[in-house]
PDB file of N, CA and C in Angstrom:
ATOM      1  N   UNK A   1       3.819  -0.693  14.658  1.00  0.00           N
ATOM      2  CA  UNK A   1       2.573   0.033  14.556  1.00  0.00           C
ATOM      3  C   UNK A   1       2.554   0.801  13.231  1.00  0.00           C
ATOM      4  N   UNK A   2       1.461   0.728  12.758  1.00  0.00           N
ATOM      5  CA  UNK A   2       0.973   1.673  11.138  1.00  0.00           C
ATOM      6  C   UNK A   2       1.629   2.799  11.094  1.00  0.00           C
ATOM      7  N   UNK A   3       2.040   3.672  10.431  1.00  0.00           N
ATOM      8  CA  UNK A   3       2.410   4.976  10.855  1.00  0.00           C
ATOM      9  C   UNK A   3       1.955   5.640   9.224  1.00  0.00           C
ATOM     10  N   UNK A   4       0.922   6.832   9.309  1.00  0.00           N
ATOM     11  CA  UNK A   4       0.564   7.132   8.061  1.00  0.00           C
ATOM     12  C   UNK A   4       1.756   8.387   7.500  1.00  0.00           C
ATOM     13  N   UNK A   5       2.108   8.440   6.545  1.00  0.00           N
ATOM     14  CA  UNK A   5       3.502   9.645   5.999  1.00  0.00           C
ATOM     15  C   UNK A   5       2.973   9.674   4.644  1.00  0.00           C
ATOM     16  N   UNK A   6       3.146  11.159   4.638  1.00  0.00           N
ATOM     17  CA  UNK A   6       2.244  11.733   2.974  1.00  0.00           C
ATOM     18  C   UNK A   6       3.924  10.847   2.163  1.00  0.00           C
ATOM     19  N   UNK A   7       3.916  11.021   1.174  1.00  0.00           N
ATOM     20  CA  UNK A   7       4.632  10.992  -0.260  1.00  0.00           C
ATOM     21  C   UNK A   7       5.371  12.302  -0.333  1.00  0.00           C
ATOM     22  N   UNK A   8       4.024  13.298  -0.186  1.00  0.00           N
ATOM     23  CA  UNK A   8       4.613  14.654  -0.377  1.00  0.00           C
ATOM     24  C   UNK A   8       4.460  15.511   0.595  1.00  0.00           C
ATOM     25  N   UNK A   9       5.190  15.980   1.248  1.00  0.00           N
ATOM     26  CA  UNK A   9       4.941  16.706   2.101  1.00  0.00           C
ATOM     27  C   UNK A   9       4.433  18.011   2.239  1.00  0.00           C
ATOM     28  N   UNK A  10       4.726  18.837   1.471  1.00  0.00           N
ATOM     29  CA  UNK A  10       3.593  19.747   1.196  1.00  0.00           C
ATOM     30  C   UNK A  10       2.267  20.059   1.049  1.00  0.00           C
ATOM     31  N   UNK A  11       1.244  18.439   0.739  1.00  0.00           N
ATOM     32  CA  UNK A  11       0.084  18.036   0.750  1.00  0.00           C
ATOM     33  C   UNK A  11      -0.311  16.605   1.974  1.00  0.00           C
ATOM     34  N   UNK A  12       0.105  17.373   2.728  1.00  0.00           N
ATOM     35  CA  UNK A  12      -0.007  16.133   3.902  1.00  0.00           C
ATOM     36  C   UNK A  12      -1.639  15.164   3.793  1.00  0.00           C
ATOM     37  N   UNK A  13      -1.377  14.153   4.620  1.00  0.00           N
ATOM     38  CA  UNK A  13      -2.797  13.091   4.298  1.00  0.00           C
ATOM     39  C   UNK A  13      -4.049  14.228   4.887  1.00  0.00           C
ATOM     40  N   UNK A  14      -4.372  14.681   5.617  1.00  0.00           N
ATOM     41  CA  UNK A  14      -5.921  14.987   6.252  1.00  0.00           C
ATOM     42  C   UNK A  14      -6.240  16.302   5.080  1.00  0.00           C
ATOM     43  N   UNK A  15      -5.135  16.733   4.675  1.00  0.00           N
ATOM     44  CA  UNK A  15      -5.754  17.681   3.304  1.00  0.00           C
ATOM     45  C   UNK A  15      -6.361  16.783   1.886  1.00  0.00           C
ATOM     46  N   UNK A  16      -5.586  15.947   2.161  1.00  0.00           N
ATOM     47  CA  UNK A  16      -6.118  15.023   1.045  1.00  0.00           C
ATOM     48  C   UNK A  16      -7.240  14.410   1.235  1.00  0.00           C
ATOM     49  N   UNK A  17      -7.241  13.881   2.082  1.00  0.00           N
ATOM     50  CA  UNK A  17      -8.650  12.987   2.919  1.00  0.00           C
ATOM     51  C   UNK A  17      -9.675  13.515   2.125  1.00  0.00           C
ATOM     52  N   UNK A  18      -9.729  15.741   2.096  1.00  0.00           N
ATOM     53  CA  UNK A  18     -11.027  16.411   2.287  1.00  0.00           C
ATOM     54  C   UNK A  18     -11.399  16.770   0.909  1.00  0.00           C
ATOM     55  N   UNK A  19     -10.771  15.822   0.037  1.00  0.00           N
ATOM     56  CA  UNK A  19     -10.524  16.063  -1.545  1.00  0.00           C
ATOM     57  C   UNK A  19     -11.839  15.217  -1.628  1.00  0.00           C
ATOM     58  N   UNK A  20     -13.079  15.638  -2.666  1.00  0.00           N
ATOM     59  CA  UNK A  20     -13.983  14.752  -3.049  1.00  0.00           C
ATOM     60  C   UNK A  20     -13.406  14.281  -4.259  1.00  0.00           C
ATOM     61  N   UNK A  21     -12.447  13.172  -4.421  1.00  0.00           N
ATOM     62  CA  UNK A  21     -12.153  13.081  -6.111  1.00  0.00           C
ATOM     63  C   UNK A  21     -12.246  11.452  -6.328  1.00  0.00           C
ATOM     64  N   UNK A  22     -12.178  10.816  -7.235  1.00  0.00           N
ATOM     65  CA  UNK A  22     -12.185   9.641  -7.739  1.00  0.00           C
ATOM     66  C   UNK A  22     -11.542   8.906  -8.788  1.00  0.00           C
ATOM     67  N   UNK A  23     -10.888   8.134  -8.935  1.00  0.00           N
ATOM     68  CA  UNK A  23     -10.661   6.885  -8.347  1.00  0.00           C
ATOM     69  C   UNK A  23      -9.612   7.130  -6.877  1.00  0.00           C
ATOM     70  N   UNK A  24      -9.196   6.263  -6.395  1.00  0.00           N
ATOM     71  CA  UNK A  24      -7.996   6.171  -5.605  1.00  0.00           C
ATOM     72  C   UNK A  24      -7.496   5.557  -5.977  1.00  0.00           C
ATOM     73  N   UNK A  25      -6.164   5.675  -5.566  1.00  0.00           N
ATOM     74  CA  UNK A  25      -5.012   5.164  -5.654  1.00  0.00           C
ATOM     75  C   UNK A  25      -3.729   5.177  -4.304  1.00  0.00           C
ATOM     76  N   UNK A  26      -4.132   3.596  -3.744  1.00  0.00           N
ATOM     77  CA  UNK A  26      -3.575   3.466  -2.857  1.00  0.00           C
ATOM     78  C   UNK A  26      -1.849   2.845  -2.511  1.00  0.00           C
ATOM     79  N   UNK A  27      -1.092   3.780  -1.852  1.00  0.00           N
ATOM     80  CA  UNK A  27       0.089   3.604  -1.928  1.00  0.00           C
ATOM     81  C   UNK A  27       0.699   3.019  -0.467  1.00  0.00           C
ATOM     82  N   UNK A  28       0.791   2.122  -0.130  1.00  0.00           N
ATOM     83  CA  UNK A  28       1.365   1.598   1.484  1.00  0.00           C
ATOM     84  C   UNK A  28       2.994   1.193   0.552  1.00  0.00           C
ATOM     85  N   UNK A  29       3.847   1.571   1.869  1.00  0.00           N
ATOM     86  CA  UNK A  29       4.699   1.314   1.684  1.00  0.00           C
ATOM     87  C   UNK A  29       5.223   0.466   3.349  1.00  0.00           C
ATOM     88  N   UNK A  30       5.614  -0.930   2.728  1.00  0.00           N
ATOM     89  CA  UNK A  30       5.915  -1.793   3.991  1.00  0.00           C
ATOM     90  C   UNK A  30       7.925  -2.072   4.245  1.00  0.00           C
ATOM     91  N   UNK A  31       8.135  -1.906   5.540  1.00  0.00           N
ATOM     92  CA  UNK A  31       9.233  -2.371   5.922  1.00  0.00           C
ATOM     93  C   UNK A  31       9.859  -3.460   6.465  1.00  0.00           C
ATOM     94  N   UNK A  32      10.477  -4.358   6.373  1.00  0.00           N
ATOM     95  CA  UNK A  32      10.597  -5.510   7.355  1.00  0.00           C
ATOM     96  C   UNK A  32      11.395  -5.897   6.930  1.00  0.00           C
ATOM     97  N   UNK A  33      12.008  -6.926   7.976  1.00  0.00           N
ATOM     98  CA  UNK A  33      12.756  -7.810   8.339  1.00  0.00           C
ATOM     99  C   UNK A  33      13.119  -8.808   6.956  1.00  0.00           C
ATOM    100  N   UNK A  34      14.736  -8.976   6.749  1.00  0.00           N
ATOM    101  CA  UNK A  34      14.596 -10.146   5.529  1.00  0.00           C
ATOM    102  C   UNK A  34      13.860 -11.401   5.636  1.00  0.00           C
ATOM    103  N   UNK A  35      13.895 -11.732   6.967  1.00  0.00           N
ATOM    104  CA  UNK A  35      13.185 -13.117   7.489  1.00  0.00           C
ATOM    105  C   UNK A  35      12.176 -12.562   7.514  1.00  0.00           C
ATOM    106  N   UNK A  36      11.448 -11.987   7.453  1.00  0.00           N
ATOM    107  CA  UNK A  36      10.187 -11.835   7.257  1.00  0.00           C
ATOM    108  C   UNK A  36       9.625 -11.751   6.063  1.00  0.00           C
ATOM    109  N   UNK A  37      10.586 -12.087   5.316  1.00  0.00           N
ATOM    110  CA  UNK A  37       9.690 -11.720   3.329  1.00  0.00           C
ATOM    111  C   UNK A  37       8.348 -12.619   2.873  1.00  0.00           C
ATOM    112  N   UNK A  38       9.379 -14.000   3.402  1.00  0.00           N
ATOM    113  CA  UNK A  38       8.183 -14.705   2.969  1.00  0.00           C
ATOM    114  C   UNK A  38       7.255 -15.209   3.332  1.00  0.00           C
ATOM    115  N   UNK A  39       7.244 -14.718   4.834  1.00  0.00           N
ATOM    116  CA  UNK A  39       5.769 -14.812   5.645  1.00  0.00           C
ATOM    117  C   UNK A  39       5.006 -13.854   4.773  1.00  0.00           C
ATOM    118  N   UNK A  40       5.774 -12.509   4.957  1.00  0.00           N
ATOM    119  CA  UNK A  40       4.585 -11.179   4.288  1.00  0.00           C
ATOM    120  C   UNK A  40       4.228 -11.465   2.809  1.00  0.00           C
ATOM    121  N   UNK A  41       4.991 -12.207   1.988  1.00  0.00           N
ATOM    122  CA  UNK A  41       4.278 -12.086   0.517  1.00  0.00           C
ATOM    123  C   UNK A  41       3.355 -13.533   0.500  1.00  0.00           C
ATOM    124  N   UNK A  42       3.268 -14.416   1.474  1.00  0.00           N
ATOM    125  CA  UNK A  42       2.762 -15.584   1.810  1.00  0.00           C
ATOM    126  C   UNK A  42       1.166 -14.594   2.170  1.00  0.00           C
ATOM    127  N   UNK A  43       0.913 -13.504   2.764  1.00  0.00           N
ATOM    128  CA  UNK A  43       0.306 -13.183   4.009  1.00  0.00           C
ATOM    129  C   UNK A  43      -0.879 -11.876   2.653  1.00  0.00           C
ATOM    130  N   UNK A  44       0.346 -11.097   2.207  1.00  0.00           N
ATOM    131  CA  UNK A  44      -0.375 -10.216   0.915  1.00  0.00           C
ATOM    132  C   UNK A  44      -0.846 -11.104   0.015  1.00  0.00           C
ATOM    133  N   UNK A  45      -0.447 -12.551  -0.616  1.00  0.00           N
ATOM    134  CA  UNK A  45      -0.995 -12.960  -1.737  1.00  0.00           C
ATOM    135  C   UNK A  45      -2.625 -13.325  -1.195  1.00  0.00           C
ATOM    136  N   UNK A  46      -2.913 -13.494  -0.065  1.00  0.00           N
ATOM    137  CA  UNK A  46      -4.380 -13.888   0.449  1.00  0.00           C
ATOM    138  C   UNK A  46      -4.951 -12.768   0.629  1.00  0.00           C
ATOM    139  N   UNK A  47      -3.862 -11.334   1.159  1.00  0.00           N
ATOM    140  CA  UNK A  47      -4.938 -10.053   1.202  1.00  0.00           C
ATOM    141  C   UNK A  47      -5.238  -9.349  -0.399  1.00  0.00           C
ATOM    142  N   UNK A  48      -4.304  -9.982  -1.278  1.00  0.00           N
ATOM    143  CA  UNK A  48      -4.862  -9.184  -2.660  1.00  0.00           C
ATOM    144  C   UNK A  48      -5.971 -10.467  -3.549  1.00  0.00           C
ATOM    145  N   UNK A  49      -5.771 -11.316  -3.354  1.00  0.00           N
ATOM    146  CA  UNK A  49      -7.202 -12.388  -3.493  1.00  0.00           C
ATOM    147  C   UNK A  49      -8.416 -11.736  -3.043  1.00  0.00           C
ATOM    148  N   UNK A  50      -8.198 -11.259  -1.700  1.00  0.00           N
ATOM    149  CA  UNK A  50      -9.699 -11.405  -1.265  1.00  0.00           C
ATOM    150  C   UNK A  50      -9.965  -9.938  -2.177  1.00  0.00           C
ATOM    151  N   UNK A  51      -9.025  -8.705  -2.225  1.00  0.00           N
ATOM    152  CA  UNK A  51      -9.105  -7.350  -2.847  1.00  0.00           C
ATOM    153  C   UNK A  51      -9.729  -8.024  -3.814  1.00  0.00           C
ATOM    154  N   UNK A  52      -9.424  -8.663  -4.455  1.00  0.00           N
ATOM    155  CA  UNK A  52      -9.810  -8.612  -5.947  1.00  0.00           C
ATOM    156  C   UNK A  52     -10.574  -9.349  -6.307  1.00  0.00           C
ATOM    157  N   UNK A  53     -11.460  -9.488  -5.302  1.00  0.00           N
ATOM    158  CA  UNK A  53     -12.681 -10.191  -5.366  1.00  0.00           C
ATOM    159  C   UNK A  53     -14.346  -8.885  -4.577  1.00  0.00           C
ATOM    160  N   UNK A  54     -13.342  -7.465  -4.472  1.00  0.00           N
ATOM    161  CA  UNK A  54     -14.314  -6.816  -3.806  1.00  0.00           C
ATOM    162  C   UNK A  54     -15.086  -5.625  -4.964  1.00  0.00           C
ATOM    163  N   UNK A  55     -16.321  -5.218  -4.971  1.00  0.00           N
ATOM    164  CA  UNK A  55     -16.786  -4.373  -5.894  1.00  0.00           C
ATOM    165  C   UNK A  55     -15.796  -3.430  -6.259  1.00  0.00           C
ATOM    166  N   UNK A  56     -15.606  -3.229  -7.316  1.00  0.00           N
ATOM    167  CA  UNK A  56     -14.949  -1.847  -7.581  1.00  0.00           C
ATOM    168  C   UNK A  56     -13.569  -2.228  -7.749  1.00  0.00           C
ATOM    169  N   UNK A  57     -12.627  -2.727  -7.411  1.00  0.00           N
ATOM    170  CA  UNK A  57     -11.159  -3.294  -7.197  1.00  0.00           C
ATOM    171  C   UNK A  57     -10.710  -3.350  -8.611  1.00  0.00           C
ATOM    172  N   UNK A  58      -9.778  -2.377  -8.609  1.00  0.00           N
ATOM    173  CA  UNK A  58      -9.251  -2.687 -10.361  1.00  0.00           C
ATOM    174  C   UNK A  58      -7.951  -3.672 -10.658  1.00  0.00           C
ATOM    175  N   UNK A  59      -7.131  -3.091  -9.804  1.00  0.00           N
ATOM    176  CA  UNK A  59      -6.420  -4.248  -9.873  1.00  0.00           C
ATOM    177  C   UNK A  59      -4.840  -3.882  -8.146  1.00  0.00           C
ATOM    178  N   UNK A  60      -3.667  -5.090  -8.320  1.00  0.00           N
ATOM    179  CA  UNK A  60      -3.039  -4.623  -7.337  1.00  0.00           C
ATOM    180  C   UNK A  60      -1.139  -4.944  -7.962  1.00  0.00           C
ATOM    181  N   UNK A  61      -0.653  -3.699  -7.605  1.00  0.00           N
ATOM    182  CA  UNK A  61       0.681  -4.290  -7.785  1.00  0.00           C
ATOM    183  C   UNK A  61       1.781  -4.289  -6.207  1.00  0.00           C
ATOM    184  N   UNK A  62       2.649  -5.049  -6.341  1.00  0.00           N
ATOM    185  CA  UNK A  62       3.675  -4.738  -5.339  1.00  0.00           C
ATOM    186  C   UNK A  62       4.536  -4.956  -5.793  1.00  0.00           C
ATOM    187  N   UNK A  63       6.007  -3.738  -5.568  1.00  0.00           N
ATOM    188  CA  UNK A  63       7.081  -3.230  -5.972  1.00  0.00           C
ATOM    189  C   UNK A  63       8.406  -2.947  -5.147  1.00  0.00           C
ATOM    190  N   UNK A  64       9.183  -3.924  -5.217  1.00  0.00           N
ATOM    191  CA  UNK A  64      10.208  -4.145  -4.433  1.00  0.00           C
ATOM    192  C   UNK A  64      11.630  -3.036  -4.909  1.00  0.00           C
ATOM    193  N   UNK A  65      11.999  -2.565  -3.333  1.00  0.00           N
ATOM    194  CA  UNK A  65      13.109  -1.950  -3.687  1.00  0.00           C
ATOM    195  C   UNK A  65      13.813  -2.588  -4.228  1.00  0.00           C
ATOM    196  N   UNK A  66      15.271  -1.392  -4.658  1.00  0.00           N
ATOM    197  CA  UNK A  66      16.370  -2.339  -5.600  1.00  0.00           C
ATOM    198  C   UNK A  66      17.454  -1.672  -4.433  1.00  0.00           C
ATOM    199  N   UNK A  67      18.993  -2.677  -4.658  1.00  0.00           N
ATOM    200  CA  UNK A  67      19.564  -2.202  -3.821  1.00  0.00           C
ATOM    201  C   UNK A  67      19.607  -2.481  -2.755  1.00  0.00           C
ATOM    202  N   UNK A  68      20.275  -1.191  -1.242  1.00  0.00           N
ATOM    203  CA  UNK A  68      20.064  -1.492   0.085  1.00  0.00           C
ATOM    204  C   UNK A  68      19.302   0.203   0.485  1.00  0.00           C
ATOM    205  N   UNK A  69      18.156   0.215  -0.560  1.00  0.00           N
ATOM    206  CA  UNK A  69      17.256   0.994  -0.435  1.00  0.00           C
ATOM    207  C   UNK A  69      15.776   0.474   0.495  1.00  0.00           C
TER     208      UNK A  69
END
C-alpha cells in the first residue's frame, strides 16, 4: 500500500499541500523486490510515455540507489 513520508520532517506533506506555489516537483520514492525490477521499469517506461504526453509535463527522471541502500 502507498504510504505518503515528507523528505523533511519538519515540513510534513498537508503543510505543504496548503502552499499556493508553482511549478512542482514530484518526488516518489519506490521499494521492491529484485525480481521485481524489471516488471516495474517495464511498467514506469509506459507510465512516463503517457506523462509526457500530458499538458504541462516538463520532463521525468528515475534514480537508482547505489549500494545495499
Amino acid at each position: 500500500m502507498p504510504q505518503l513520508r515528507p523528505l523533511d520532517a519538519a515540513f510534513p506533506i498537508d503543510r505543504q499541500i496548503m502552499i499556493d506555489a508553482s511549478p512542482v516537483v514530484l518526488v516518489n520514492v519506490f521499494t521492491l523486490d529484485a525480481a521485481d525490477e524489471q516488471t516495474f521499469l517495464r511498467v514506469r517506461e509506459d507510465d512516463a510515455a503517457f506523462m509526457k504526453r500530458q499538458p504541462g509535463f516538463i520532463s521525468t527522471q528515475l534514480h537508482r540507489a547505489i549500494g545495499q541502500s
